[in-house]
PDB file of N, CA and C in Angstrom:
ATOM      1  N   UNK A   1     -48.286-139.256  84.233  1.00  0.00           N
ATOM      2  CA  UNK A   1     -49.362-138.710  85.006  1.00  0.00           C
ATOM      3  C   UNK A   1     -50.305-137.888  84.139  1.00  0.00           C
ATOM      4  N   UNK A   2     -50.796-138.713  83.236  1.00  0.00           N
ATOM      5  CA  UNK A   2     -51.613-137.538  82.619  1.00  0.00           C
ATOM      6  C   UNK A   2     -53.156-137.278  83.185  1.00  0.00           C
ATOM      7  N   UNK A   3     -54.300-136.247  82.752  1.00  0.00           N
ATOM      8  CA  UNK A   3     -55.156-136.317  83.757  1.00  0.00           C
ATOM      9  C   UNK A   3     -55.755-134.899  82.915  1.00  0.00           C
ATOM     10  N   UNK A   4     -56.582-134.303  83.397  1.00  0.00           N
ATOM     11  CA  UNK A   4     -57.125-132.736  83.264  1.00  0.00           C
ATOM     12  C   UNK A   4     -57.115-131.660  84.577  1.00  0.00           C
ATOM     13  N   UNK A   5     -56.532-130.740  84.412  1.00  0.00           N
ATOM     14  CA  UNK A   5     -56.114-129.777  84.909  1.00  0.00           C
ATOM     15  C   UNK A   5     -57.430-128.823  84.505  1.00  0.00           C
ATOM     16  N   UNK A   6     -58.098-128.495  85.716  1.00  0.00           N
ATOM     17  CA  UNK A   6     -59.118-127.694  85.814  1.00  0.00           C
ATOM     18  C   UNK A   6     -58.980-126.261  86.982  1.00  0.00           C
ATOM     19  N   UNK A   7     -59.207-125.358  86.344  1.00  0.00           N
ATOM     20  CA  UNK A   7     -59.587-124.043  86.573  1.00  0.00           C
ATOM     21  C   UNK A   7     -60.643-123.097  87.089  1.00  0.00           C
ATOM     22  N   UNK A   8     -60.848-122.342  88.150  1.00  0.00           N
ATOM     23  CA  UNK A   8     -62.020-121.569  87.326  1.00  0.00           C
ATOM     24  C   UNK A   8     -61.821-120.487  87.988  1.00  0.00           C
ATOM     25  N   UNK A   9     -62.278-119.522  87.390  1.00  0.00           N
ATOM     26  CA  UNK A   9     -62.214-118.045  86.883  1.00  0.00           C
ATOM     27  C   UNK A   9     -63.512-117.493  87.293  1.00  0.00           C
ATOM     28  N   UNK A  10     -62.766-115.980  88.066  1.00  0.00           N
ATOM     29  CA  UNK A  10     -64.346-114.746  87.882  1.00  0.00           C
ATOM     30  C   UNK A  10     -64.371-114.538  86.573  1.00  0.00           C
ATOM     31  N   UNK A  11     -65.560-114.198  86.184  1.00  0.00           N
ATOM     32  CA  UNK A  11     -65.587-113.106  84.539  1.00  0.00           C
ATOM     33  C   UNK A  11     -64.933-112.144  84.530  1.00  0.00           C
ATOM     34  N   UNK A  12     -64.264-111.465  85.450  1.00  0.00           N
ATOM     35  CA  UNK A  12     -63.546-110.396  85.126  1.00  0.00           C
ATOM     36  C   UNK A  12     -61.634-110.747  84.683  1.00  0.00           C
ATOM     37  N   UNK A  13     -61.721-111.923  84.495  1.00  0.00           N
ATOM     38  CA  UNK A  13     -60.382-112.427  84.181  1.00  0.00           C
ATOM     39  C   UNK A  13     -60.648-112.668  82.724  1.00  0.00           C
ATOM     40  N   UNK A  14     -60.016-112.690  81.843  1.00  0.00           N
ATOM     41  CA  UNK A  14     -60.311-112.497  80.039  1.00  0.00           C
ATOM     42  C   UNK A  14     -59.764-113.980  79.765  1.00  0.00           C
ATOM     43  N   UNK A  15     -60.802-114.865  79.144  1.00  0.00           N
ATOM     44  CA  UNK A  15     -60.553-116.028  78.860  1.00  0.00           C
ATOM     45  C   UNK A  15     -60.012-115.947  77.676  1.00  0.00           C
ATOM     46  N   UNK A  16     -60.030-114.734  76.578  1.00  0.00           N
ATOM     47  CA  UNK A  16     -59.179-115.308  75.441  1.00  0.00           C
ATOM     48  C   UNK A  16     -57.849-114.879  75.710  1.00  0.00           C
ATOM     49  N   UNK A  17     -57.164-114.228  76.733  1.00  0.00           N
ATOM     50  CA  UNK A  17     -55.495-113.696  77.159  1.00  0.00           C
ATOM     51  C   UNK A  17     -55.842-115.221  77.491  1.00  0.00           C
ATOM     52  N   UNK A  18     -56.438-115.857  78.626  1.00  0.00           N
ATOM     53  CA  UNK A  18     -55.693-117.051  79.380  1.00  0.00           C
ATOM     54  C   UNK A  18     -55.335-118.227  78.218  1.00  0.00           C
ATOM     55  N   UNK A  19     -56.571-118.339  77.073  1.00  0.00           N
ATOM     56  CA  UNK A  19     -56.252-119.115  75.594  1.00  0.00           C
ATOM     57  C   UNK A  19     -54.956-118.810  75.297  1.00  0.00           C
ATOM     58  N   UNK A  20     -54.696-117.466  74.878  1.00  0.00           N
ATOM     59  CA  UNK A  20     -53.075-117.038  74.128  1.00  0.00           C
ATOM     60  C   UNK A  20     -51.963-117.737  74.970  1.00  0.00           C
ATOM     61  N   UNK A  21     -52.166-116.949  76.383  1.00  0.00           N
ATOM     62  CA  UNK A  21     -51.013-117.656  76.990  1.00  0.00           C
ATOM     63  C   UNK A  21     -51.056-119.397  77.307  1.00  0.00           C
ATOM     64  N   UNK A  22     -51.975-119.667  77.195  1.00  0.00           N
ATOM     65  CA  UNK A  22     -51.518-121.110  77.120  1.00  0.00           C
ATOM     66  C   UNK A  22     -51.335-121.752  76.081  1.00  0.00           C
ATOM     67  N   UNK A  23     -51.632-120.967  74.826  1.00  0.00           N
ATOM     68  CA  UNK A  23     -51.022-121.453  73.884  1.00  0.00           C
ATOM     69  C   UNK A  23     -49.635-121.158  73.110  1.00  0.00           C
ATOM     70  N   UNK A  24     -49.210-120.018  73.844  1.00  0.00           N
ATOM     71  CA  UNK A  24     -48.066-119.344  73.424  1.00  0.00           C
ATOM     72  C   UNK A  24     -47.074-120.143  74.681  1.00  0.00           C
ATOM     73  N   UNK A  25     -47.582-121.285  75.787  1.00  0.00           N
ATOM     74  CA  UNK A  25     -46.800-121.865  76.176  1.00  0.00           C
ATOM     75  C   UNK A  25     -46.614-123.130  75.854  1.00  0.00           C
ATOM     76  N   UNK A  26     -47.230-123.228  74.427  1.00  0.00           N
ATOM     77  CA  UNK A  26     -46.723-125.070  73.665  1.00  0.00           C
ATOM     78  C   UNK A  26     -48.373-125.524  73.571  1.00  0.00           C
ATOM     79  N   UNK A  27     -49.178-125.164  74.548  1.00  0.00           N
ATOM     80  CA  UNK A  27     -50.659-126.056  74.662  1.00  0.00           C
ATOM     81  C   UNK A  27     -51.134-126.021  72.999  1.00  0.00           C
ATOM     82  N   UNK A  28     -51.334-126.646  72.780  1.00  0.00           N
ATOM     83  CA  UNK A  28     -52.575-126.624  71.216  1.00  0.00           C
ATOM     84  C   UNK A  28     -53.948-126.440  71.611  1.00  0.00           C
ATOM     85  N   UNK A  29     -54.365-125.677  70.765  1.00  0.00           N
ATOM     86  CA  UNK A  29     -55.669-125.182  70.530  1.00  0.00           C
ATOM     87  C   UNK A  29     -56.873-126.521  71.442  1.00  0.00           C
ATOM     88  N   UNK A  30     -56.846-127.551  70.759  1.00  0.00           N
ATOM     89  CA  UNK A  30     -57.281-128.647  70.718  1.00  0.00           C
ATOM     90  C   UNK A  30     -57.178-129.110  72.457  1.00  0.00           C
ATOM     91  N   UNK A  31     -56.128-128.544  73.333  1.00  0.00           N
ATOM     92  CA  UNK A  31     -55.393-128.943  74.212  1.00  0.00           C
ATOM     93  C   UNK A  31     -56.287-128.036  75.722  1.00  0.00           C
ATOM     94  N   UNK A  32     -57.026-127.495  75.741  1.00  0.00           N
ATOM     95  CA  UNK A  32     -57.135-126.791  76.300  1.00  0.00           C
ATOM     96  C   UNK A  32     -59.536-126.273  76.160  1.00  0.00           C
ATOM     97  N   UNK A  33     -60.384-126.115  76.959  1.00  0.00           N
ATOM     98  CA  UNK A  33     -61.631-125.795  76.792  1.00  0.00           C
ATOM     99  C   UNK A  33     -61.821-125.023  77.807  1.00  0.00           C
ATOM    100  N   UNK A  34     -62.656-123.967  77.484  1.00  0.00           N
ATOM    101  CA  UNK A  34     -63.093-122.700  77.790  1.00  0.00           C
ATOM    102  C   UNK A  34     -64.905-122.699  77.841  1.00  0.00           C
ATOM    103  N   UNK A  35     -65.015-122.937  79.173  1.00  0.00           N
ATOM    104  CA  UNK A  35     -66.605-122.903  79.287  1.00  0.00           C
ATOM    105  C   UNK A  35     -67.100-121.817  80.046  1.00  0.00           C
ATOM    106  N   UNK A  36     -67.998-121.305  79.283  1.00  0.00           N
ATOM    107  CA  UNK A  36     -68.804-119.927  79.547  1.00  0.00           C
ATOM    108  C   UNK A  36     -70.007-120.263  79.750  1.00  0.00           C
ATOM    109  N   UNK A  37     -70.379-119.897  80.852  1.00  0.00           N
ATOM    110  CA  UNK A  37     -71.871-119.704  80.698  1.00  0.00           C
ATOM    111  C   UNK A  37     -72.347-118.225  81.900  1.00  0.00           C
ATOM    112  N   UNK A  38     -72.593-117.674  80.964  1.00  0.00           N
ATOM    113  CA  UNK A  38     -73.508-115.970  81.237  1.00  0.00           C
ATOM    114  C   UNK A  38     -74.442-115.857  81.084  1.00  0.00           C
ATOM    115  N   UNK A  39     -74.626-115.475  82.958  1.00  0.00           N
ATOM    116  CA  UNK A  39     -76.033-115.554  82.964  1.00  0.00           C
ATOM    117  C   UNK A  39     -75.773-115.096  84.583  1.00  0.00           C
ATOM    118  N   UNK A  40     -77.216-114.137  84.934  1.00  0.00           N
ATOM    119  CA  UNK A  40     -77.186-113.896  86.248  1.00  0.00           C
ATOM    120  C   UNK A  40     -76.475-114.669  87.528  1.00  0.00           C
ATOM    121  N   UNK A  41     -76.919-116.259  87.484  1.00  0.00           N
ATOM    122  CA  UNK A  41     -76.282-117.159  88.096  1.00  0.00           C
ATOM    123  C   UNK A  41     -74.770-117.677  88.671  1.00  0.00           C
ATOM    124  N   UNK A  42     -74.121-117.101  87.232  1.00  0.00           N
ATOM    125  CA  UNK A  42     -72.966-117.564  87.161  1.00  0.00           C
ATOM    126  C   UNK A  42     -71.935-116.340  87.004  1.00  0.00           C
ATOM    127  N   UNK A  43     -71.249-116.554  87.979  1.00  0.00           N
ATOM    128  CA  UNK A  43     -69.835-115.345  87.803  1.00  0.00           C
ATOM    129  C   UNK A  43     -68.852-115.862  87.718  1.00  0.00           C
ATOM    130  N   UNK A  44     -68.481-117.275  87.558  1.00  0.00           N
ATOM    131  CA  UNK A  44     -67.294-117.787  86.880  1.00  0.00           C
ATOM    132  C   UNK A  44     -67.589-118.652  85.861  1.00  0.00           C
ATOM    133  N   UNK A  45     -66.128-118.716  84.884  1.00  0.00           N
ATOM    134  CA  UNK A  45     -66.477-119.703  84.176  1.00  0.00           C
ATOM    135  C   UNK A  45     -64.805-120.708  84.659  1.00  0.00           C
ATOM    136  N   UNK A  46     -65.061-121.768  83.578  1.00  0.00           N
ATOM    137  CA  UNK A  46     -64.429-122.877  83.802  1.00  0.00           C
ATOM    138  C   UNK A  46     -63.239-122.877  82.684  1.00  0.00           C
ATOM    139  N   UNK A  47     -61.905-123.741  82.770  1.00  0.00           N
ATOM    140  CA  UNK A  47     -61.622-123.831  81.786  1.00  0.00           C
ATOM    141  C   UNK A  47     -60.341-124.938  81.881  1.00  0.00           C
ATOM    142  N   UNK A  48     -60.622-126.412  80.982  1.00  0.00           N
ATOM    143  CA  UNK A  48     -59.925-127.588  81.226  1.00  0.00           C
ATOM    144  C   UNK A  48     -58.543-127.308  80.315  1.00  0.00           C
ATOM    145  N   UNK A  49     -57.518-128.260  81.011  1.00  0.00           N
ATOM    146  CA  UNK A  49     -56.891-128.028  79.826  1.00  0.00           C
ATOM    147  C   UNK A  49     -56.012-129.718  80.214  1.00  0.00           C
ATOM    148  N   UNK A  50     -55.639-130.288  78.785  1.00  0.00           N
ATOM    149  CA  UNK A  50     -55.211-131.711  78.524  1.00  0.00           C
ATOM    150  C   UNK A  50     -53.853-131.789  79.603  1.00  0.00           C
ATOM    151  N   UNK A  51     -53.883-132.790  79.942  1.00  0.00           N
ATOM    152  CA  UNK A  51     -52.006-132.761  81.112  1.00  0.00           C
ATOM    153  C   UNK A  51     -51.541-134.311  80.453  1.00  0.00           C
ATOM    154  N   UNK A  52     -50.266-134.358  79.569  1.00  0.00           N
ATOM    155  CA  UNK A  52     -49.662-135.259  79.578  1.00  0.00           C
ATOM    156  C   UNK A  52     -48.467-135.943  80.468  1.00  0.00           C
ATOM    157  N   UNK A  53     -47.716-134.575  80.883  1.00  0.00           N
ATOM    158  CA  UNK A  53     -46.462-135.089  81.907  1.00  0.00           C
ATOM    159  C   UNK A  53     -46.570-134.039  83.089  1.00  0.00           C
ATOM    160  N   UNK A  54     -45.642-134.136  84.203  1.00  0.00           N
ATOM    161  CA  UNK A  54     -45.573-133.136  85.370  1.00  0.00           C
ATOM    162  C   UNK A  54     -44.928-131.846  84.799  1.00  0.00           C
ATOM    163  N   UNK A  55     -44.357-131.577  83.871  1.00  0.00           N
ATOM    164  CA  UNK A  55     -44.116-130.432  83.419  1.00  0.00           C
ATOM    165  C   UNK A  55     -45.057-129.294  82.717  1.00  0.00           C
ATOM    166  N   UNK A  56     -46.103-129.790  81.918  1.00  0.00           N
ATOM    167  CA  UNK A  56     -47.139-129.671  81.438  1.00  0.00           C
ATOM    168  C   UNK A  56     -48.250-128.940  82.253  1.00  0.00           C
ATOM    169  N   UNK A  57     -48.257-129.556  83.978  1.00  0.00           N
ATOM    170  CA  UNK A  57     -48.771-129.439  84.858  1.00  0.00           C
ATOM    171  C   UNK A  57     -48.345-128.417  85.672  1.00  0.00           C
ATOM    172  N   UNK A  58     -46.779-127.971  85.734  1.00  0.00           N
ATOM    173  CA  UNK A  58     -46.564-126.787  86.584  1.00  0.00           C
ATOM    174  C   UNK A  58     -46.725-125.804  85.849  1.00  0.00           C
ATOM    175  N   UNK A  59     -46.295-125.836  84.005  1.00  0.00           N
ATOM    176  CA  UNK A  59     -47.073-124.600  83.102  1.00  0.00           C
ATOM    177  C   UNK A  59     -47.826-124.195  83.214  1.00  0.00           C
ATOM    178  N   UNK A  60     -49.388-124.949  83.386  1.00  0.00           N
ATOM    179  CA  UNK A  60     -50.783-124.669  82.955  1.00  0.00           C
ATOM    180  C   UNK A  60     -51.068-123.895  84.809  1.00  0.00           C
ATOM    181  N   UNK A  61     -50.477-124.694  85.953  1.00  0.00           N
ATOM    182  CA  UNK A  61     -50.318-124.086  87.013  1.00  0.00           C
ATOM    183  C   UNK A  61     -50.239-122.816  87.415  1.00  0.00           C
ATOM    184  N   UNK A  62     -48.587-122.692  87.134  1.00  0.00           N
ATOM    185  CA  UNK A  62     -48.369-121.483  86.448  1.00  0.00           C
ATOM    186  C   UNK A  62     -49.152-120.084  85.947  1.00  0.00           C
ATOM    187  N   UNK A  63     -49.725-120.747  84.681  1.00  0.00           N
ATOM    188  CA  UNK A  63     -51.044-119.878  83.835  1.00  0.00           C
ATOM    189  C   UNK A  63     -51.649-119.391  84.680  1.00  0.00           C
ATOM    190  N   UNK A  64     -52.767-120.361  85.222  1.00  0.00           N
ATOM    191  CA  UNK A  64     -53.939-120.470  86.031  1.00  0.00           C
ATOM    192  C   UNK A  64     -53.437-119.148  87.225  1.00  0.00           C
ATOM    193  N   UNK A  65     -52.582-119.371  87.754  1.00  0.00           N
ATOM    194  CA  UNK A  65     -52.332-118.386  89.188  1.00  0.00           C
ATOM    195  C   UNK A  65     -51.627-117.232  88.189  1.00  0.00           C
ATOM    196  N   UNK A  66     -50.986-116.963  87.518  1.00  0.00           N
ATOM    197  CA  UNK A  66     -50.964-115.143  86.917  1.00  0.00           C
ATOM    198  C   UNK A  66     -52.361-115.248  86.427  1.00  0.00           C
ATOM    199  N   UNK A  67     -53.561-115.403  86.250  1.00  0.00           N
ATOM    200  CA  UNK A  67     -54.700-114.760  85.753  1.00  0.00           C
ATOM    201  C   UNK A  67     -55.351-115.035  87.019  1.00  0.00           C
ATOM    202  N   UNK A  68     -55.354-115.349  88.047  1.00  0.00           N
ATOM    203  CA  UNK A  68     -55.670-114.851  88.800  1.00  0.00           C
ATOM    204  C   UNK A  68     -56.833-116.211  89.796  1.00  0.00           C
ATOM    205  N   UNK A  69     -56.729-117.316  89.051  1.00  0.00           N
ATOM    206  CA  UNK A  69     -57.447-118.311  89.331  1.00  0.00           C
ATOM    207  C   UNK A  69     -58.239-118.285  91.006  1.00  0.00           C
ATOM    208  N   UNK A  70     -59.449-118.843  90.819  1.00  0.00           N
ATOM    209  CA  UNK A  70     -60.301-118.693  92.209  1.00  0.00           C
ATOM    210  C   UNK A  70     -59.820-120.177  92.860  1.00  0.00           C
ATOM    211  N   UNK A  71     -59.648-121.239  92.041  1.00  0.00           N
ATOM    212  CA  UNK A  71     -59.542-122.638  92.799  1.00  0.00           C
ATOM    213  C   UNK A  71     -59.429-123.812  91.316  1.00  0.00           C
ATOM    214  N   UNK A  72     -58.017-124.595  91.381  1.00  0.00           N
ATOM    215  CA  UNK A  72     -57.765-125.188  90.830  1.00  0.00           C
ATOM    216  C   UNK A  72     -58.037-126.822  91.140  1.00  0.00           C
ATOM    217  N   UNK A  73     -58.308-127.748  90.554  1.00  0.00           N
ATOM    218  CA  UNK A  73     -58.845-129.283  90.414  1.00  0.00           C
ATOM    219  C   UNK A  73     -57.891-129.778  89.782  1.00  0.00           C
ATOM    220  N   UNK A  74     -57.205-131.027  89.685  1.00  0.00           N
ATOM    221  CA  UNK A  74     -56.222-131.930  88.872  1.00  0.00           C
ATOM    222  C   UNK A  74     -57.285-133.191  88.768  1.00  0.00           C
ATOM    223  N   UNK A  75     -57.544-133.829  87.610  1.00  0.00           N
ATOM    224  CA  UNK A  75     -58.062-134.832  87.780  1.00  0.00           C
ATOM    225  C   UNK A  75     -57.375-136.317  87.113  1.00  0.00           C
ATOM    226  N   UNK A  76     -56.194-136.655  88.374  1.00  0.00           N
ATOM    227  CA  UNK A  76     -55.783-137.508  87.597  1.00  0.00           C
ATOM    228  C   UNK A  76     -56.220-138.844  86.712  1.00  0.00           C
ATOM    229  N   UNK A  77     -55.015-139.307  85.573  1.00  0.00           N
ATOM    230  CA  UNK A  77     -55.756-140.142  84.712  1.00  0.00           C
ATOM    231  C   UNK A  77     -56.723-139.881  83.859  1.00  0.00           C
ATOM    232  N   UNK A  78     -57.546-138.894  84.318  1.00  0.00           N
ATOM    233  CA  UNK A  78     -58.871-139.038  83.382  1.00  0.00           C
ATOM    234  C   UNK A  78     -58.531-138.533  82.134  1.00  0.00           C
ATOM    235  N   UNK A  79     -59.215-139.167  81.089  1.00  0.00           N
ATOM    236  CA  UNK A  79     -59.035-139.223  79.425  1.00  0.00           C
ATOM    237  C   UNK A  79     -60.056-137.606  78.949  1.00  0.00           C
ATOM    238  N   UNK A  80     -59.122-137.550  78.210  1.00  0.00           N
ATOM    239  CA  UNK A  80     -60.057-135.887  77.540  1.00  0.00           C
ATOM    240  C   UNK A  80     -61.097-135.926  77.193  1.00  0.00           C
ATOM    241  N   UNK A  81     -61.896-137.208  76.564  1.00  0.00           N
ATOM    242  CA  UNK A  81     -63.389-137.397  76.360  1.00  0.00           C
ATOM    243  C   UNK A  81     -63.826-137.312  77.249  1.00  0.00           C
ATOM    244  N   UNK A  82     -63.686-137.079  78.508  1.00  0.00           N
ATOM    245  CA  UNK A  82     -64.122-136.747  79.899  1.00  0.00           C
ATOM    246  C   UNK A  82     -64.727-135.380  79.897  1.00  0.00           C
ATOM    247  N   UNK A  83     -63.583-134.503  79.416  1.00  0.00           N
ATOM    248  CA  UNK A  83     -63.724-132.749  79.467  1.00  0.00           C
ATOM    249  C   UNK A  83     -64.927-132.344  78.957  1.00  0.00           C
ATOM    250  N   UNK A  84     -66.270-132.690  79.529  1.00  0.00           N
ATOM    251  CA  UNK A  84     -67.537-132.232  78.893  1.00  0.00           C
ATOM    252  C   UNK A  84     -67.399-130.922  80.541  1.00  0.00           C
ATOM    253  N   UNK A  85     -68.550-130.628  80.334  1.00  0.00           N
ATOM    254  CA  UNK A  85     -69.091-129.905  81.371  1.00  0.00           C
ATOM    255  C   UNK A  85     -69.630-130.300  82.668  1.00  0.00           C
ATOM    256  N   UNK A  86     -70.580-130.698  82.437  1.00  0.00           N
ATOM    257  CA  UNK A  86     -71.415-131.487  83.099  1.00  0.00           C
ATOM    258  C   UNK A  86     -70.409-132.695  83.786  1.00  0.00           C
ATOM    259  N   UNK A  87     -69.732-133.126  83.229  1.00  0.00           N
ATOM    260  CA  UNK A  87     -68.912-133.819  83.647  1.00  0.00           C
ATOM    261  C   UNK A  87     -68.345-133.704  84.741  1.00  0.00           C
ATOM    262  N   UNK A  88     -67.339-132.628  84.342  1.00  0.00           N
ATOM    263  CA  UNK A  88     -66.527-132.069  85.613  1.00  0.00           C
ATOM    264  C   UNK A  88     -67.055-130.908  86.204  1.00  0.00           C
ATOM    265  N   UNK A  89     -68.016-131.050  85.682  1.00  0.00           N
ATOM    266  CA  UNK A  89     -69.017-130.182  87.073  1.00  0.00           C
ATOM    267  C   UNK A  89     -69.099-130.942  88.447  1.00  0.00           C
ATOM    268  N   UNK A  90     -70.014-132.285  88.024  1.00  0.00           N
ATOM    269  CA  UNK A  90     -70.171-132.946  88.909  1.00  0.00           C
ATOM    270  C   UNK A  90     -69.138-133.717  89.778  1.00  0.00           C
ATOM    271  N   UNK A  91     -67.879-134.029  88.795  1.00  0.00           N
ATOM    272  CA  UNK A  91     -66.900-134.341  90.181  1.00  0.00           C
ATOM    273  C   UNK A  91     -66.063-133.210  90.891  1.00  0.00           C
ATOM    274  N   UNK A  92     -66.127-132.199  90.443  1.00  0.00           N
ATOM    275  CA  UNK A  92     -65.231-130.558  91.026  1.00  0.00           C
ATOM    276  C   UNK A  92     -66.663-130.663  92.679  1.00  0.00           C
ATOM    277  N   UNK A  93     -68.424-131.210  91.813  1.00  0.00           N
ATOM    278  CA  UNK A  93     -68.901-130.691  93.162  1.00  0.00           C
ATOM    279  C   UNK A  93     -68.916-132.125  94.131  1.00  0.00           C
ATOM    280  N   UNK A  94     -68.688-133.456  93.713  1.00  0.00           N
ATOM    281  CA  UNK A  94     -68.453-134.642  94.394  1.00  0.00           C
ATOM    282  C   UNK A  94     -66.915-134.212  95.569  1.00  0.00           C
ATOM    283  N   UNK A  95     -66.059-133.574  94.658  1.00  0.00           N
ATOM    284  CA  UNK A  95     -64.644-133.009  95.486  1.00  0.00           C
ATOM    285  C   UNK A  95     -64.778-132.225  96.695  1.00  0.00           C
ATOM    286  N   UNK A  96     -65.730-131.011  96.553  1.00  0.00           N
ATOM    287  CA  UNK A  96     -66.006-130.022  97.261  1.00  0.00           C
ATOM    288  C   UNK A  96     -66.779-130.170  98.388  1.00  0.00           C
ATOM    289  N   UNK A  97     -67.492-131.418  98.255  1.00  0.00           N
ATOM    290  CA  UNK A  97     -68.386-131.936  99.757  1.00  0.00           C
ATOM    291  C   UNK A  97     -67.467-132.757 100.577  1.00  0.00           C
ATOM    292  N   UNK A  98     -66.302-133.431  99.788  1.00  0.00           N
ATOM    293  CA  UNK A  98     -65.856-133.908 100.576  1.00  0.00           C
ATOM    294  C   UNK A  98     -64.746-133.295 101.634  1.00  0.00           C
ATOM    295  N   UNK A  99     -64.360-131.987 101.078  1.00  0.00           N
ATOM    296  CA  UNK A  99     -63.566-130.972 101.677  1.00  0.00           C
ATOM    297  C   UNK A  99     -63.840-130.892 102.924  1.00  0.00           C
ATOM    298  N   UNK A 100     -63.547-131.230 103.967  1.00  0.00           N
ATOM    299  CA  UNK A 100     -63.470-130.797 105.496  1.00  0.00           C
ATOM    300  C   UNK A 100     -63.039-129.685 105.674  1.00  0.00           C
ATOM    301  N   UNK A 101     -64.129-128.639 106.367  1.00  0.00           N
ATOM    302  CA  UNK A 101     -63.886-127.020 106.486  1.00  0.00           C
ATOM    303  C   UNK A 101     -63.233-127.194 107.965  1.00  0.00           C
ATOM    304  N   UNK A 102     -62.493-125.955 108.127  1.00  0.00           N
ATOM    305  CA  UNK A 102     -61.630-126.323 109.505  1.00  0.00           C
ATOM    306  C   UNK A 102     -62.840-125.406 110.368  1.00  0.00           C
ATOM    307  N   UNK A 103     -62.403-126.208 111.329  1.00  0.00           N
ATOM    308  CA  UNK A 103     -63.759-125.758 112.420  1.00  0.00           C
ATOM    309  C   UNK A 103     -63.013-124.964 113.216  1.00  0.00           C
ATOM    310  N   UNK A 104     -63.742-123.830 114.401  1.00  0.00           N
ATOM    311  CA  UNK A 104     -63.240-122.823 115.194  1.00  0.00           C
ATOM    312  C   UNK A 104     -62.844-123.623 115.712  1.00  0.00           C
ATOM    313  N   UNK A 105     -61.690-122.662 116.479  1.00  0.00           N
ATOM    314  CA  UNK A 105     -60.961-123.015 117.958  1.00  0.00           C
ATOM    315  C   UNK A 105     -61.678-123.685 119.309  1.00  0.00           C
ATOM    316  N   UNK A 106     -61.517-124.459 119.945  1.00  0.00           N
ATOM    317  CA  UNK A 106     -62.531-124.744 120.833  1.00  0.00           C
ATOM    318  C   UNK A 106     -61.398-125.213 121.923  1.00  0.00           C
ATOM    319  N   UNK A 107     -62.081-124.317 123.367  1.00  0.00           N
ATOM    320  CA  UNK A 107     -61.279-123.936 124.526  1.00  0.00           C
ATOM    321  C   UNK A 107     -62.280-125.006 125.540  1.00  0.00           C
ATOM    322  N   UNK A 108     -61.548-125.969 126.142  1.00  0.00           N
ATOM    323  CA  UNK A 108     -61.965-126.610 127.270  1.00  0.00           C
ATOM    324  C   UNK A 108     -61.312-126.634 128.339  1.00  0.00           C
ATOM    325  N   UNK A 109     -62.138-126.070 128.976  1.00  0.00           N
ATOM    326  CA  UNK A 109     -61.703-125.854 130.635  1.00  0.00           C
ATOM    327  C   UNK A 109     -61.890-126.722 131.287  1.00  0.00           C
ATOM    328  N   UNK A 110     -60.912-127.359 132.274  1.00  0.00           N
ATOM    329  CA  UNK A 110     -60.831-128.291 133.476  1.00  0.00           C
ATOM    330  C   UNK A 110     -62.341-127.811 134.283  1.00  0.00           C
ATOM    331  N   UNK A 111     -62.337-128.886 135.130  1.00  0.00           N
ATOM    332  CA  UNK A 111     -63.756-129.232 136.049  1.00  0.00           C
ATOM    333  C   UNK A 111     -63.214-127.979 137.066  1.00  0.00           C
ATOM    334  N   UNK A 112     -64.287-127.570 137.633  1.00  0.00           N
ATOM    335  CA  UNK A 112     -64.054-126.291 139.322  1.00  0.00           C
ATOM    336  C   UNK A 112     -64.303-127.420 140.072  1.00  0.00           C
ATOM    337  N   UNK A 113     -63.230-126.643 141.086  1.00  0.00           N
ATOM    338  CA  UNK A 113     -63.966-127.586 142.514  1.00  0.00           C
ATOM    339  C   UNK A 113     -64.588-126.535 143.154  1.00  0.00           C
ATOM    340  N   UNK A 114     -65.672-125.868 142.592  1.00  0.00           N
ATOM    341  CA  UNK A 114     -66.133-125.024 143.631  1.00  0.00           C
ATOM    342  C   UNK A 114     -65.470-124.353 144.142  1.00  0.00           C
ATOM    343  N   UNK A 115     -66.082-123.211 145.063  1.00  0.00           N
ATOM    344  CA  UNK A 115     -65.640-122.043 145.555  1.00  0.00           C
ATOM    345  C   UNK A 115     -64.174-122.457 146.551  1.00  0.00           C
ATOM    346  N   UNK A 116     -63.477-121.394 146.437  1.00  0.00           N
ATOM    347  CA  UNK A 116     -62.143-121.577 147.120  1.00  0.00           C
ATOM    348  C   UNK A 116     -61.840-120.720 148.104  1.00  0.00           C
ATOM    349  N   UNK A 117     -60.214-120.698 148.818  1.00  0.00           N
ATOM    350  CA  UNK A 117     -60.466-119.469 149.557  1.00  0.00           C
ATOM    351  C   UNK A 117     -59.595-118.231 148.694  1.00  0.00           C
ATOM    352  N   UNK A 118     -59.656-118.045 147.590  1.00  0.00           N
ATOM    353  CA  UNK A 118     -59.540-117.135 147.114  1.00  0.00           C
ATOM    354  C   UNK A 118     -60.524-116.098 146.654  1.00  0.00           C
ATOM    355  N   UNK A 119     -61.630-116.617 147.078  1.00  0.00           N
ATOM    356  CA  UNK A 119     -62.802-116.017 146.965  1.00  0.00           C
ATOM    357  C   UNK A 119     -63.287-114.707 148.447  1.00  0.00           C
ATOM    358  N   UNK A 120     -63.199-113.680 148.121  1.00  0.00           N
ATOM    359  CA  UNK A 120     -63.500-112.762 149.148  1.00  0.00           C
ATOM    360  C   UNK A 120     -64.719-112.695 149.846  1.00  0.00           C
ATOM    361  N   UNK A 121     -65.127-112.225 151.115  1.00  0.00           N
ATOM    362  CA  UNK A 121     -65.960-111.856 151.566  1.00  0.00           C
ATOM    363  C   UNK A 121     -66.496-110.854 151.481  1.00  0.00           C
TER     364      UNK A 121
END
């Protein structure tokens, strides 16, 4: 099952601790991208990292939720020449439209038959 395991982060989470620890859990340097972009616009950044097996996948998991992750993406299969930006920009936002938001509660009441004799004078 290999694929890219995507992340993303407020700025107030430190992308070079989340680098260490994923590399101090086996990931290689090479294994793992850290996209920043600062700028009024943007208060998170992104950050891919390579998935070869399901173990690989509950690590980087793992990672992602102790630093505190806003919303995680798996993209299975896809090849690491994939991991541009722009890239998985556009399918994280192809994913996100397709998300069905749960809609309010909605209360339907049976038909009246009109006034009854429980109705006072």
């Amino acid at each position: 099952m290999p694929g890219i395991f995507v992340g993303i982060f407020k700025f107030q989470t430190d992308h070079k601790i989340l680098g260490e620890l994923l590399e101090q859990s086996g990931f290689a340097n090479d294994d793992y991208i850290v996209y920043l972009n600062r700028d009024e616009t943007h208060t998170y950044y992104m950050t891919s990292v390579k998935i070869s097996n399901d173990q690989q996948l509950e690590l980087a998991k793992g990672i992602f939720e102790n630093q505190s992750v806003a919303k995680t993406y798996f993209f299975e299969n896809m090849k690491w020449v994939h991991a541009k930006y722009e890239y998985l920009k556009k399918e994280i936002d192809i994913r996100a439209k397709l998300e069905i938001k749960e809609s309010p509660g909605i209360n339907i009441k049976g038909s009246t038959e009109g006034m009854d004799s429980e109705v006072k004078s």
